[in-house]
C-alpha atoms as a PDB file:
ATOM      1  CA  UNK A   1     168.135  44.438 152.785  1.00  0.00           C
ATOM      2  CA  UNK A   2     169.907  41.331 152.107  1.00  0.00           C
ATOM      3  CA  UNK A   3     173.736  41.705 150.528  1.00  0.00           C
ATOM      4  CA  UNK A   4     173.756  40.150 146.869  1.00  0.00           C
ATOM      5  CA  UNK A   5     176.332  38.182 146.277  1.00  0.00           C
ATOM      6  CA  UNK A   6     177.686  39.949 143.310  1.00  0.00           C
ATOM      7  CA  UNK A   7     178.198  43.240 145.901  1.00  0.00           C
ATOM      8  CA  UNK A   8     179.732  40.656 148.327  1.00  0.00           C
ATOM      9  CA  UNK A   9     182.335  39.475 145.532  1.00  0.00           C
ATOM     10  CA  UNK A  10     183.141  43.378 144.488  1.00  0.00           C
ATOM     11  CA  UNK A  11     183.440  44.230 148.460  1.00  0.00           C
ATOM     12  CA  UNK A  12     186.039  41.475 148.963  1.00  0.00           C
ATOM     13  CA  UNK A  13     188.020  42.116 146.084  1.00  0.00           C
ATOM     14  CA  UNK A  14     187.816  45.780 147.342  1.00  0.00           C
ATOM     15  CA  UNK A  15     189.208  45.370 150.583  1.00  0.00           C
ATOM     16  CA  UNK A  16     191.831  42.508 149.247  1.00  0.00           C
ATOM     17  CA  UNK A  17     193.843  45.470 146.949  1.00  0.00           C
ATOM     18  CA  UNK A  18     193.495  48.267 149.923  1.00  0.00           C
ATOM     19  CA  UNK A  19     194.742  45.517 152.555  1.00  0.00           C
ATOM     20  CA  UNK A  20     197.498  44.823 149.749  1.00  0.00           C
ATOM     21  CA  UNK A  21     198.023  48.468 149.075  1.00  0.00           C
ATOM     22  CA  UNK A  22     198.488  49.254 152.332  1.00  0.00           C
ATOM     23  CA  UNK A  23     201.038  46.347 153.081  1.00  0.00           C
ATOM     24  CA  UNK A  24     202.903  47.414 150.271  1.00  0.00           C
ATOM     25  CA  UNK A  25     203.337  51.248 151.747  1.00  0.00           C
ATOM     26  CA  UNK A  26     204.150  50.193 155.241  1.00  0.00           C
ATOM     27  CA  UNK A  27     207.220  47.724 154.024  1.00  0.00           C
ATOM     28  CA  UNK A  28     208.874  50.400 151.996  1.00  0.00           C
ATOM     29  CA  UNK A  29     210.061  52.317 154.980  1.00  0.00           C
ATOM     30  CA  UNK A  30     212.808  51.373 157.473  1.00  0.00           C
ATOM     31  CA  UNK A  31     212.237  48.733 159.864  1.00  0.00           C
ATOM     32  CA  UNK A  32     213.627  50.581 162.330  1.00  0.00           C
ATOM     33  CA  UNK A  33     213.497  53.804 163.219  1.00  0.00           C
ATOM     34  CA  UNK A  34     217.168  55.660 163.076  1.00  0.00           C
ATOM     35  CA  UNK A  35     218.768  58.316 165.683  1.00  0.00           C
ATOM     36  CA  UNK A  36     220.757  61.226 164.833  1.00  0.00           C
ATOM     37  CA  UNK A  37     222.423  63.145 167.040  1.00  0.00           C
ATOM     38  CA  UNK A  38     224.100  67.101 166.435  1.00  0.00           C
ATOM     39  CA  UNK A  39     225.032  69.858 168.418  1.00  0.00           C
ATOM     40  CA  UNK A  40     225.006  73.557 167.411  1.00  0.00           C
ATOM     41  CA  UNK A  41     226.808  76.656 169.528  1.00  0.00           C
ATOM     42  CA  UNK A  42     223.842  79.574 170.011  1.00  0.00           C
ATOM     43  CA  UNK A  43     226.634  82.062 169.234  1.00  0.00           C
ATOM     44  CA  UNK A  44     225.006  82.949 165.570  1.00  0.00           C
ATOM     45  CA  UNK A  45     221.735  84.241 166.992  1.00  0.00           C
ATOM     46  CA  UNK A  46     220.296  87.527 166.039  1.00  0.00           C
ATOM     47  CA  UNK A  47     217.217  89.338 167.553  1.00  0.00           C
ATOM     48  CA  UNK A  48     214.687  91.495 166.174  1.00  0.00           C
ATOM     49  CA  UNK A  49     212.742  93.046 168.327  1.00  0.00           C
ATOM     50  CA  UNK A  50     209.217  94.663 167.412  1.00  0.00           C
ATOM     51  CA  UNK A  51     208.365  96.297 170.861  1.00  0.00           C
ATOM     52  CA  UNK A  52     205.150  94.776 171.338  1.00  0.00           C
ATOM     53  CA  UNK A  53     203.667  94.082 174.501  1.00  0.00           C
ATOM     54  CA  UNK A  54     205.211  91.098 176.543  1.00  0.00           C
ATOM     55  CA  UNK A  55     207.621  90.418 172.632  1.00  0.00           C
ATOM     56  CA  UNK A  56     204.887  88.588 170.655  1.00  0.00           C
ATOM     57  CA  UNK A  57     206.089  88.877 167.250  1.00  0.00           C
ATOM     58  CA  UNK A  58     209.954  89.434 168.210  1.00  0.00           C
ATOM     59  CA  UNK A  59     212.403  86.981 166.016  1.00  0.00           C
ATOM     60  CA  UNK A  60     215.291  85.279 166.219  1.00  0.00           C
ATOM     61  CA  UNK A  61     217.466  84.577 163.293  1.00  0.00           C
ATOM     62  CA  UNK A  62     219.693  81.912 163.540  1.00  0.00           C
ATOM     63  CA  UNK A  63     222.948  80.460 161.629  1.00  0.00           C
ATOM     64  CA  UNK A  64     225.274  78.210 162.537  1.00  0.00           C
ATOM     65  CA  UNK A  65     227.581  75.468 162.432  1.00  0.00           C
ATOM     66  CA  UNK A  66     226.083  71.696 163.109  1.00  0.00           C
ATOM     67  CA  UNK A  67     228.683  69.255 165.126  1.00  0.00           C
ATOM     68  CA  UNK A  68     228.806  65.823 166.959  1.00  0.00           C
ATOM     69  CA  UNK A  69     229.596  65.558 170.614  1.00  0.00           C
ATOM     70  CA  UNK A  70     233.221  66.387 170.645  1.00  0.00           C
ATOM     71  CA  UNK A  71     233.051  69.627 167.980  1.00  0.00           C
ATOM     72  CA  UNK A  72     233.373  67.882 164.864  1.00  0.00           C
ATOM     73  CA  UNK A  73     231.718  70.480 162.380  1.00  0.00           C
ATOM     74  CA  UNK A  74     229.625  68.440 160.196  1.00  0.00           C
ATOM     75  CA  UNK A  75     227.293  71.096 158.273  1.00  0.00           C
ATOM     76  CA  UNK A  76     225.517  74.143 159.273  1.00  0.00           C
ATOM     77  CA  UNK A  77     222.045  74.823 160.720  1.00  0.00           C
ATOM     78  CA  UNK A  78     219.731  77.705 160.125  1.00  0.00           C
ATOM     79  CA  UNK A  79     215.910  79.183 160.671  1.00  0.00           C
ATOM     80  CA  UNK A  80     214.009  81.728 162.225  1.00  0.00           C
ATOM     81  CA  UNK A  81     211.639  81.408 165.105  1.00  0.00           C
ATOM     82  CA  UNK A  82     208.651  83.787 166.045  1.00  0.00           C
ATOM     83  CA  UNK A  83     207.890  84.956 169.574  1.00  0.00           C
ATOM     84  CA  UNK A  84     203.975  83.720 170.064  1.00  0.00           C
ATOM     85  CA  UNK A  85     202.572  84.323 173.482  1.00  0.00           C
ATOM     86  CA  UNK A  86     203.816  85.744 176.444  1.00  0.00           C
ATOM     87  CA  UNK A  87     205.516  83.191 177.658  1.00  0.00           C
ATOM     88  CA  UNK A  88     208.495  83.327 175.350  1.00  0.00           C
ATOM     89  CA  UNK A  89     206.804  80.120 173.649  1.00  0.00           C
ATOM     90  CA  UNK A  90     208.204  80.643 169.665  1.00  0.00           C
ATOM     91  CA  UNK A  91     206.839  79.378 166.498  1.00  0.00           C
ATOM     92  CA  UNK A  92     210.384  78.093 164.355  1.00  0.00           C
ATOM     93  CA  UNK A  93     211.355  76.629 161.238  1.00  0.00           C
ATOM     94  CA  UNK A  94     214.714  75.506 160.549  1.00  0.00           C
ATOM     95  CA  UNK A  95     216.758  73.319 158.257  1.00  0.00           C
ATOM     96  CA  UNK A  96     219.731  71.146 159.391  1.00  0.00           C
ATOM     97  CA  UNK A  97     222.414  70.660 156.089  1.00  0.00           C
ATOM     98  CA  UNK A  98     224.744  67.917 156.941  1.00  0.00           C
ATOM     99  CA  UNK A  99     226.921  68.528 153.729  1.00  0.00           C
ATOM    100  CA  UNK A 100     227.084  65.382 152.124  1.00  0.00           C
ATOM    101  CA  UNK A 101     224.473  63.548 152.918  1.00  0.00           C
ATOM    102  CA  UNK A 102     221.553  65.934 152.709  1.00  0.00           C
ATOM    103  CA  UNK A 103     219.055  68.828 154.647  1.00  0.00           C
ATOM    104  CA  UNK A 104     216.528  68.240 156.938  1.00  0.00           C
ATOM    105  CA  UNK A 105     213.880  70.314 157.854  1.00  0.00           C
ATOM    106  CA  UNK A 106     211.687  71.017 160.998  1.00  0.00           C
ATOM    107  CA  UNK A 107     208.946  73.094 162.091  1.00  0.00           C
ATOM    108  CA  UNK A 108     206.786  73.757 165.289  1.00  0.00           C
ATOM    109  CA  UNK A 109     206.659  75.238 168.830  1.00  0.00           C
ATOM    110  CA  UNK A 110     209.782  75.937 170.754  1.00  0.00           C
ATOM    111  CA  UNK A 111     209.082  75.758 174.587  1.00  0.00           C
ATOM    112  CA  UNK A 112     210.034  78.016 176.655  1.00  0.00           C
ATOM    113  CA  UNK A 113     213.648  77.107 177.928  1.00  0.00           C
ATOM    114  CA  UNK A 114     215.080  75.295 179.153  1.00  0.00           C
ATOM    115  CA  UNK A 115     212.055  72.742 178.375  1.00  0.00           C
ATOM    116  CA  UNK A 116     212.805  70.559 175.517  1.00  0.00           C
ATOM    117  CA  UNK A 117     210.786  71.218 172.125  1.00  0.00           C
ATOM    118  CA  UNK A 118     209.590  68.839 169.558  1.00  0.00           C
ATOM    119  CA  UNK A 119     209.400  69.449 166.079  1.00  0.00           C
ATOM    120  CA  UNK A 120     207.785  67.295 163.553  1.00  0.00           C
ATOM    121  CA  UNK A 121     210.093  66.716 160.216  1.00  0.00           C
ATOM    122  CA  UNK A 122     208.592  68.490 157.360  1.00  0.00           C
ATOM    123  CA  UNK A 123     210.994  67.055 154.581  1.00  0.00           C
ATOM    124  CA  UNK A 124     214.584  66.263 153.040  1.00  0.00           C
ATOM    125  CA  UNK A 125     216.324  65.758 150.572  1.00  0.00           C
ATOM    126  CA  UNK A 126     219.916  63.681 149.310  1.00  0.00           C
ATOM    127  CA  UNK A 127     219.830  60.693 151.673  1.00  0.00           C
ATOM    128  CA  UNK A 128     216.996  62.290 153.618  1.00  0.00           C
ATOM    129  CA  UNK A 129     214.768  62.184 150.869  1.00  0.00           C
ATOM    130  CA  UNK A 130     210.944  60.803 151.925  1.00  0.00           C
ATOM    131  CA  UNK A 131     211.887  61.402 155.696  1.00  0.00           C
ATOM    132  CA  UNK A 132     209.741  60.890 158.600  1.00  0.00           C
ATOM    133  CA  UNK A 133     209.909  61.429 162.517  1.00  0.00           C
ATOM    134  CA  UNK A 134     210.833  63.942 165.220  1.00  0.00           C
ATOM    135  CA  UNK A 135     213.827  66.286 165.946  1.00  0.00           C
ATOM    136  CA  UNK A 136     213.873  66.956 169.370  1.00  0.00           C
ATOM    137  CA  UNK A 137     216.404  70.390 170.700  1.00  0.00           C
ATOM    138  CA  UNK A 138     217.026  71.521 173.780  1.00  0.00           C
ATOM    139  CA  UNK A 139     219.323  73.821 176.011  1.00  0.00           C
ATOM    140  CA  UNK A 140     222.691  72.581 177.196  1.00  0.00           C
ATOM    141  CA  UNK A 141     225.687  74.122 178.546  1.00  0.00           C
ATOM    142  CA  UNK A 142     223.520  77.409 179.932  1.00  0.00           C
ATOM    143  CA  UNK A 143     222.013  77.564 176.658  1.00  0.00           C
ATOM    144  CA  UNK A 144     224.908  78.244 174.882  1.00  0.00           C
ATOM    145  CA  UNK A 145     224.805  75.168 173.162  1.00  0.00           C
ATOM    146  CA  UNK A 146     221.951  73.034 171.691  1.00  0.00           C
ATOM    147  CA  UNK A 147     220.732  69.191 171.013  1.00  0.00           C
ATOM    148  CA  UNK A 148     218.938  68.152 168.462  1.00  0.00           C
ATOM    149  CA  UNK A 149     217.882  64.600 168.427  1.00  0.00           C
ATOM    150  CA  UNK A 150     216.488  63.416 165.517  1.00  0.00           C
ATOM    151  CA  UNK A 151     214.883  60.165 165.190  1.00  0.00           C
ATOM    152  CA  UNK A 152     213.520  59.537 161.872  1.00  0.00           C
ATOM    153  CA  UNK A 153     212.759  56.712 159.092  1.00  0.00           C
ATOM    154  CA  UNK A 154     213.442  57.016 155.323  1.00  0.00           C
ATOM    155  CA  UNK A 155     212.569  54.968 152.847  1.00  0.00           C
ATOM    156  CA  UNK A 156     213.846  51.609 152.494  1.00  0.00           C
ATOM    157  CA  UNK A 157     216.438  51.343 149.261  1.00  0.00           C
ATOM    158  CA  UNK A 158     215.473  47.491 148.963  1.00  0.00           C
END
């Protein structure tokens, strides 16, 4: 069945506003992706265990202070992370406040340690607002402190 030109005409102008549309969404975030980087000590950790066979279900609640490389305290951190399999794999959510400038929050699959876990970015807010990307933690120091790397874009403010 041969296209009419009419539905040809429609079709184009179709396609022309989604192309536009979509060019219009991808230029109001960052150019670049940015990277954060914060430390937290483990020393705020608190365990509840359930006593189920091989800990499934066992938490961890967690609360403590968020810091550059040298121990500069510069907000807090806190979440809770469920044991879900045997092999001390957890399911976590968390939120990173970095006072002044806003929260961020993650959720996902911690591996066991001293693997290192990614977490997809599930919002923000104050400067965070809109965010997308990846926080990446892992074990340093014997586990008794943690990275989290976050590498995210926002919005662009243009």
């Amino acid at each position: 069945m041969p296209i009419r030109r009419r539905d040809a005409t429609i079709f184009a102008q179709v396609l022309m506003r989604l192309i536009i549309a979509i060019s219009a969404m991808t230029s109001v975030w960052s150019a670049q992706a940015e990277t954060l980087t914060v430390y937290n000590d483990a020393t705020g950790d608190s365990y509840v265990r359930l006593g189920q066979t091989n800990g499934i279900g066992d938490k961890i609640l967690w609360n403590s202070d968020m810091q550059t490389a040298d121990g500069e305290v510069i907000g807090t951190g806190a979440g809770h992370c469920t044991q879900i399999d045997a092999d001390r794999n957890f399911f976590c959510a968390f939120v990173i406040d970095l006072a002044d400038r806003g929260m961020i929050s993650g959720q996902g699959v911690q591996k066991t340690e001293p693997l290192e876990s990614a977490y997809p970015i599930s919002g923000g807010t104050g400067v965070f607002e809109g965010i997308v990307g990846e926080i990446r933690s892992s074990p340093v120091e014997d586990r008794a402190r943690f990275i989290y790397e976050i590498e995210y874009n926002t919005p662009s403010t243009e």
